[in-house]
Protein backbone atom coordinates (compact mmCIF):
# COMPACT_ATOMS: atom_id res chain seq x y z
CA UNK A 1 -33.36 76.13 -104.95
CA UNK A 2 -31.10 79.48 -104.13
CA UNK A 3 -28.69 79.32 -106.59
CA UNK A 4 -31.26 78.18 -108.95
CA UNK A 5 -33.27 81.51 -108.70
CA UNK A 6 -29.57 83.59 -108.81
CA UNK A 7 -29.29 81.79 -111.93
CA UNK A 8 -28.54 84.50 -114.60
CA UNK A 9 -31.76 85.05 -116.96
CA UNK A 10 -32.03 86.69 -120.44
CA UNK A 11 -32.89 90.44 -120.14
CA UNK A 12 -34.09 92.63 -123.28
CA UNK A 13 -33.44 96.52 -122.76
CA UNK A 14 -34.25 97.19 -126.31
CA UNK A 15 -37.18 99.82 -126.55
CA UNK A 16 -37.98 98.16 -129.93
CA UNK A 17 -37.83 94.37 -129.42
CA UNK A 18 -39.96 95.29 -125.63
CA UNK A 19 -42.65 97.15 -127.91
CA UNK A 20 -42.68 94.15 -130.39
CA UNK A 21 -43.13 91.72 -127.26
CA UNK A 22 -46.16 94.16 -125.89
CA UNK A 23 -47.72 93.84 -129.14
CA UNK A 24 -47.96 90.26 -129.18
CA UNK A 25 -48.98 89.46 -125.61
CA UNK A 26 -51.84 92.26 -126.27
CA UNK A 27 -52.60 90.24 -129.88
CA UNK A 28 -52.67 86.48 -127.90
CA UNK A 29 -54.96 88.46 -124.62
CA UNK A 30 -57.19 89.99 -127.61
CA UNK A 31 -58.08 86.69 -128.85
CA UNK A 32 -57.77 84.97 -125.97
CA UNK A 33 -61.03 87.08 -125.21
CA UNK A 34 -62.95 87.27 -128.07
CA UNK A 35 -62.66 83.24 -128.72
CA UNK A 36 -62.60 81.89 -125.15
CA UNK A 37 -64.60 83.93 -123.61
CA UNK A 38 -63.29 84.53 -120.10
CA UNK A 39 -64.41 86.99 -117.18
CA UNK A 40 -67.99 85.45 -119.01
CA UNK A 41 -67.58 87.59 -121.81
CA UNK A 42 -68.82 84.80 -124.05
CA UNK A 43 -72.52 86.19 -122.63
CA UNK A 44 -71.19 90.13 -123.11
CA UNK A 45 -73.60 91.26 -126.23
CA UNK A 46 -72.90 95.14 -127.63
CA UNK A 47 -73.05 96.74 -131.38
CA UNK A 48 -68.78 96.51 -130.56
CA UNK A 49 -68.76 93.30 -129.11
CA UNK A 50 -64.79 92.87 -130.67
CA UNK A 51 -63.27 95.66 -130.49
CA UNK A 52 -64.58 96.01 -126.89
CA UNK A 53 -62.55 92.86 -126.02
CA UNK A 54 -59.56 93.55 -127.90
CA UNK A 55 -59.17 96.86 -125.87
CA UNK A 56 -58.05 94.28 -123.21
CA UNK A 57 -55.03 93.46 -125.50
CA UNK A 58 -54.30 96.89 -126.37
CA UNK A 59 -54.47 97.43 -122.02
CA UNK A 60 -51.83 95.25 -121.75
CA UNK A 61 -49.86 95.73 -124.29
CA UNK A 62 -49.79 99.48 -123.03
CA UNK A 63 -49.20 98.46 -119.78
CA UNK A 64 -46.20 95.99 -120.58
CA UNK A 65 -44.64 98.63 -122.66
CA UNK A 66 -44.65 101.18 -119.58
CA UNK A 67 -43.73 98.05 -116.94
CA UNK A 68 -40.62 97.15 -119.41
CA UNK A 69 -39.07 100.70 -119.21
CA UNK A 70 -39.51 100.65 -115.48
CA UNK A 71 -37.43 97.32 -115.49
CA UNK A 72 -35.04 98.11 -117.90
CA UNK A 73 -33.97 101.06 -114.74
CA UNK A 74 -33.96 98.77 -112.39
CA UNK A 75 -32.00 96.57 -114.71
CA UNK A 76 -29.45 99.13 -115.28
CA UNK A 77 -29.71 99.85 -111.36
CA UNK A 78 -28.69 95.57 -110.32
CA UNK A 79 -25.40 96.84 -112.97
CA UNK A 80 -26.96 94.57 -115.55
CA UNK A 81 -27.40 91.40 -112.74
CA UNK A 82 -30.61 90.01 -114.04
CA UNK A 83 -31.71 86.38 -112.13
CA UNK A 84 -34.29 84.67 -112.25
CA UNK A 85 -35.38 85.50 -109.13
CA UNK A 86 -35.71 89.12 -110.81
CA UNK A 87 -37.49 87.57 -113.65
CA UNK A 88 -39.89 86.12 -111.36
CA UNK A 89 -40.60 89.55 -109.51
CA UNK A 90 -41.32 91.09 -112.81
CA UNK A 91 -43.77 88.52 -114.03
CA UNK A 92 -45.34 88.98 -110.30
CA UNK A 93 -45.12 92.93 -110.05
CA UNK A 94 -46.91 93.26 -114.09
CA UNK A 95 -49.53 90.91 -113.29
CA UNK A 96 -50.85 92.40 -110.18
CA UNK A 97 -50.23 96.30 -112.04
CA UNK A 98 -51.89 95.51 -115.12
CA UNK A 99 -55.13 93.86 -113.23
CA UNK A 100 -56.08 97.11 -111.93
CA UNK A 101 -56.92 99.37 -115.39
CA UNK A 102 -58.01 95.24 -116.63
CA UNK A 103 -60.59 95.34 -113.87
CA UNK A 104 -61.91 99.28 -114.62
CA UNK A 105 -62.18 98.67 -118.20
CA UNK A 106 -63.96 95.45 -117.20
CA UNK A 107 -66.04 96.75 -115.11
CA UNK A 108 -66.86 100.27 -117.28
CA UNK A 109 -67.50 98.59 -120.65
CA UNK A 110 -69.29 95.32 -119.55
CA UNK A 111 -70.50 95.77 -116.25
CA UNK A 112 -71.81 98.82 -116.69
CA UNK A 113 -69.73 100.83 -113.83
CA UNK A 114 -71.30 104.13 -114.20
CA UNK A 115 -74.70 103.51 -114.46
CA UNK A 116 -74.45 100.66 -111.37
CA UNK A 117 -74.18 101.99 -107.95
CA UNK A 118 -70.56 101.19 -106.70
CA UNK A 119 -69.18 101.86 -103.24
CA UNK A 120 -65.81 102.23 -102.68
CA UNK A 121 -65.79 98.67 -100.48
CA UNK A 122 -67.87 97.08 -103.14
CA UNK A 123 -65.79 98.04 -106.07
CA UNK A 124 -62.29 96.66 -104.14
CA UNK A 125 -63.87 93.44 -103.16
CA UNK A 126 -64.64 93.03 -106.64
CA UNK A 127 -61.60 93.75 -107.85
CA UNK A 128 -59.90 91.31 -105.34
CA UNK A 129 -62.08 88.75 -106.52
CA UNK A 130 -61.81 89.61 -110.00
CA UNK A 131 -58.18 88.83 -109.31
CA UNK A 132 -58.36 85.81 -107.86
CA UNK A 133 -60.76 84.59 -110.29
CA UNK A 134 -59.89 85.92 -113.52
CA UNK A 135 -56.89 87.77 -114.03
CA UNK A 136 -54.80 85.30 -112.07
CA UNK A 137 -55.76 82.05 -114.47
CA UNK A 138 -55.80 84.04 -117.33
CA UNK A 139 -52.04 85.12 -116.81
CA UNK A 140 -50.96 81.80 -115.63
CA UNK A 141 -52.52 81.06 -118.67
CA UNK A 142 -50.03 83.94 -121.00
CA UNK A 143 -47.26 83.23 -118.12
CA UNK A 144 -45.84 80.64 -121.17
CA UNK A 145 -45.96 83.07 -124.12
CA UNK A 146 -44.49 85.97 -121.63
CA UNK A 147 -41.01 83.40 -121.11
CA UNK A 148 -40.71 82.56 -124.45
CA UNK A 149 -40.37 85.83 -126.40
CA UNK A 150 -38.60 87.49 -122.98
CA UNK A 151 -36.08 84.90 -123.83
CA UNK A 152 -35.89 84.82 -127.70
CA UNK A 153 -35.38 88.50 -127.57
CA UNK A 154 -33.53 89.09 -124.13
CA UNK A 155 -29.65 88.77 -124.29
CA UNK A 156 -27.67 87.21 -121.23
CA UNK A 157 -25.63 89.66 -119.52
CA UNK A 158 -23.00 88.79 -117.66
CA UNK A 159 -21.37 91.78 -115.39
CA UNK A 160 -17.49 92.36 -116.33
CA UNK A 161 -16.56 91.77 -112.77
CA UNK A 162 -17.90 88.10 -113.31
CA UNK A 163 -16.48 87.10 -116.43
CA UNK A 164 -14.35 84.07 -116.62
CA UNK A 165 -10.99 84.39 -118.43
CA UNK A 166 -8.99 81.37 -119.60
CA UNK A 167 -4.87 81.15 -119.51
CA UNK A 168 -2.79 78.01 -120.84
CA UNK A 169 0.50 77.15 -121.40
CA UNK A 170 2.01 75.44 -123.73
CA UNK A 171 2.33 71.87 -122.34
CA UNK A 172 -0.01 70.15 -121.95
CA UNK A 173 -2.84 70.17 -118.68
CA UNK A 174 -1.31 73.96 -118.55
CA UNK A 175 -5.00 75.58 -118.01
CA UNK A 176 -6.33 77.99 -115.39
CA UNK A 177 -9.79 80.05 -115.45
CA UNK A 178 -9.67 83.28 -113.61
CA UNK A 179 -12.71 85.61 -113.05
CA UNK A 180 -11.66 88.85 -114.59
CA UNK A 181 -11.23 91.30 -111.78
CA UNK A 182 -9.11 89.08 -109.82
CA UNK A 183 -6.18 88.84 -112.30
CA UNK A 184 -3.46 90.72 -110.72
CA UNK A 185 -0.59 90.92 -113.09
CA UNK A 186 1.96 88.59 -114.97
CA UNK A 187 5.40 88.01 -114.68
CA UNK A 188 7.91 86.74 -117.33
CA UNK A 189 10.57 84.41 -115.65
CA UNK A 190 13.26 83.25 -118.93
CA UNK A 191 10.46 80.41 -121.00
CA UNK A 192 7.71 80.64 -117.94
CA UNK A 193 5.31 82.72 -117.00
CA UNK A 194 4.09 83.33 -113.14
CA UNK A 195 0.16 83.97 -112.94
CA UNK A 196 -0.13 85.97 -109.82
CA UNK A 197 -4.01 85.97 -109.04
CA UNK A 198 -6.50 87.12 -105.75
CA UNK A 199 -8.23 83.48 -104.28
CA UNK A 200 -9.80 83.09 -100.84
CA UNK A 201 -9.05 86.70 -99.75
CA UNK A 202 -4.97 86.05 -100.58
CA UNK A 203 -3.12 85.86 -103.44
CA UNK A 204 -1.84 82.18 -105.64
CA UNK A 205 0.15 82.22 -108.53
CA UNK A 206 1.04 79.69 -110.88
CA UNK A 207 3.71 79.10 -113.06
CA UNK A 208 3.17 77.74 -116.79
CA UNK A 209 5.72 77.57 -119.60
CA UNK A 210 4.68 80.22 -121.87
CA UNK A 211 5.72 83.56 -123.31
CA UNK A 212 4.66 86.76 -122.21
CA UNK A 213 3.77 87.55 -125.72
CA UNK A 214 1.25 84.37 -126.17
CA UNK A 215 -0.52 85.50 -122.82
CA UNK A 216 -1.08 88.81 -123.84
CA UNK A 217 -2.59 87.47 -126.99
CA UNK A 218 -5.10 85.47 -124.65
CA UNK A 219 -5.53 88.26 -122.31
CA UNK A 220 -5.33 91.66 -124.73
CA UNK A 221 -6.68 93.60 -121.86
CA UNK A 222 -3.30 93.19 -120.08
CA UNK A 223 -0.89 96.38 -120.58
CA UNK A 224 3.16 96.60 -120.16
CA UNK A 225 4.28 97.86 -117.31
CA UNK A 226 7.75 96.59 -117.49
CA UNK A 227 9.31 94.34 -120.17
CA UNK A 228 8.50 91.08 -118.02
CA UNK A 229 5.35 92.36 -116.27
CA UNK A 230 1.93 92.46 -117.77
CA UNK A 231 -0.71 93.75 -115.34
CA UNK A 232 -4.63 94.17 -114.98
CA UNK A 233 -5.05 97.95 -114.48
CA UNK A 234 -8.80 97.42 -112.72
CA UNK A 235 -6.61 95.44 -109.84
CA UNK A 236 -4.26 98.37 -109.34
CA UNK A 237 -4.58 100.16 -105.66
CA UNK A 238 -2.21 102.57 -106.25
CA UNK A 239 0.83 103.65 -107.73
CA UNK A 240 4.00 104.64 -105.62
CA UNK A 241 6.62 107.39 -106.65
CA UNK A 242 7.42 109.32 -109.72
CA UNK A 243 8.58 107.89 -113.16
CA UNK A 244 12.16 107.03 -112.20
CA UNK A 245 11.24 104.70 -109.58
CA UNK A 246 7.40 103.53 -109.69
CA UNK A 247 6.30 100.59 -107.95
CA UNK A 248 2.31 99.08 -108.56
CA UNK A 249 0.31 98.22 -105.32
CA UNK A 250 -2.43 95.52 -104.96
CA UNK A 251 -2.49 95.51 -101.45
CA UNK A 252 -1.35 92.35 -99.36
CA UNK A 253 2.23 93.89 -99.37
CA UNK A 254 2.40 93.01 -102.96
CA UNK A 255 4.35 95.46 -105.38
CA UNK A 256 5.74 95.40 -108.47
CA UNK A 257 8.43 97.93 -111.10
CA UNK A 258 6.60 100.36 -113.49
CA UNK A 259 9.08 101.14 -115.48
CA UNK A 260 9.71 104.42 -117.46
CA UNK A 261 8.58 103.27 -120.87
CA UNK A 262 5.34 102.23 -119.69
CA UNK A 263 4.64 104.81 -116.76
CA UNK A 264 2.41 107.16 -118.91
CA UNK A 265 0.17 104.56 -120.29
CA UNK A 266 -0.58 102.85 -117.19
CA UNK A 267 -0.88 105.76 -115.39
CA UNK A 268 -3.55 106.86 -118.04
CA UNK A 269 -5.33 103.93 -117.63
CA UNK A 270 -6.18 104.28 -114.62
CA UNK A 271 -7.78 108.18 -115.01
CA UNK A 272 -9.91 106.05 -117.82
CA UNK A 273 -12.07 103.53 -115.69
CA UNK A 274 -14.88 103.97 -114.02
């Protein structure tokens, strides 16, 4: 059930396609109440009868609009990490924020709020019970609609420092997948290749037949640092003497040349990330 709920989930940050989605929950809520009649508004008579109820629409469309942006920061705040465990807390967090200007305008434009004498006690254990009995099903009931278009217009994100990278060689069964950040660097050995990568708080490597050329055309973010090293400049930890004699540190004793040719670019690469 955990790694269910960690499962990754579509997420839409676009201001436009989260205004498009407000409009159409507000348009299915609008004639959800004006045709079916809930919170007994089927026995609700006034001169504006429709419009009335379709002010519940344009409620939570507003309200969806303002709820989006405030997800969209904490979207950006998870570093684009959106589960649906997250998805889940939205849906929870909007429902119970949109039921409280649902219940005022219910309770201005057909209960008659200002002319009825309201305590403060009275009013909350109406709106509690409003909740339970009326906002609740009627959300469970839009709870179908809100998945779909979240998902038809939300992207799936998947954080750099998760994303799988694939290296093969060139017999066959040569395959390895690597998460990105834990690539550590590549080393040409006469027609094989050593794949020196960070497992189980250590570092493997594994050697395929292969050029150094073909697995920088898999992996492009590689750069040179020597004519038989490539390396992954996100899994450098520092860099050790001048020019002339440069050696690259990942930690775990592990060190390998930067060359001359190469020193400038990798050392700019490194002023470059964030």
């Amino acid at each position: 059930m955990i790694k269910f709920l960690d499962k990754a989930n579509p997420f839409n940050s676009s201001y436009k396609n989260q205004l498009l989605i407000a409009l159409v929950l507000g348009c299915i809520l609008a004639l959800i109440m004006i045709f079916l009649g809930p919170f007994d508004t089927d026995r609700f008579e006034s001169s504006y009868k429709y419009p009335i109820l379709a002010g519940f629409g344009v409620l939570l469309s507003l309200f969806y609009l303002i709820h989006s942006r405030l997800e969209t920061w904490w979207y950006r705040h998870l570093n684009t990490r959106w589960t649906i465990k997250h998805e889940m807390a939205a849906f929870i967090s909007f429902v119970i924020t949109v039921s409280i200007p649902i219940h005022f305008y219910n309770q201005v434009f057909l209960n008659d709020f200002f002319i009825q004498d309201y305590g403060v006690n009275e009013y909350i254990e109406h709106g509690l019970w409003f909740f339970r009995s009326s906002i609740i099903p009627i959300m469970l009931v839009m709870l179908p609609f809100f998945i779909y278009f979240r998902n038809k217009f939300g992207k799936l994100h998947v954080p750099e420092s998760l994303k799988e990278i694939e290296l093969v060689g060139a017999n066959r069964g040569e395959r390895i997948k690597i998460q990105k950040h834990k690539l550590l660097f590549v080393k040409s050995s006469e027609n094989y290749v050593e794949i020196f990568y960070e497992e189980d708080n250590g570092v493997q490597h594994t050697i395929f037949r292969n050029t150094l050329t073909a697995i920088n055309e898999q992996v492009p973010f590689l750069r040179h640092c020597h004519r038989s090293y490539l390396v992954n400049t996100s899994s450098i930890k520092q860099i050790k003497g001048n020019s002339q004699n440069a050696k690259i540190n990942f930690g775990y004793d592990l060190e390998i040349p930067l060359s001359n040719t190469y020193y400038k670019n990798v050392k700019s690469s490194l002023l470059v990330q964030p």
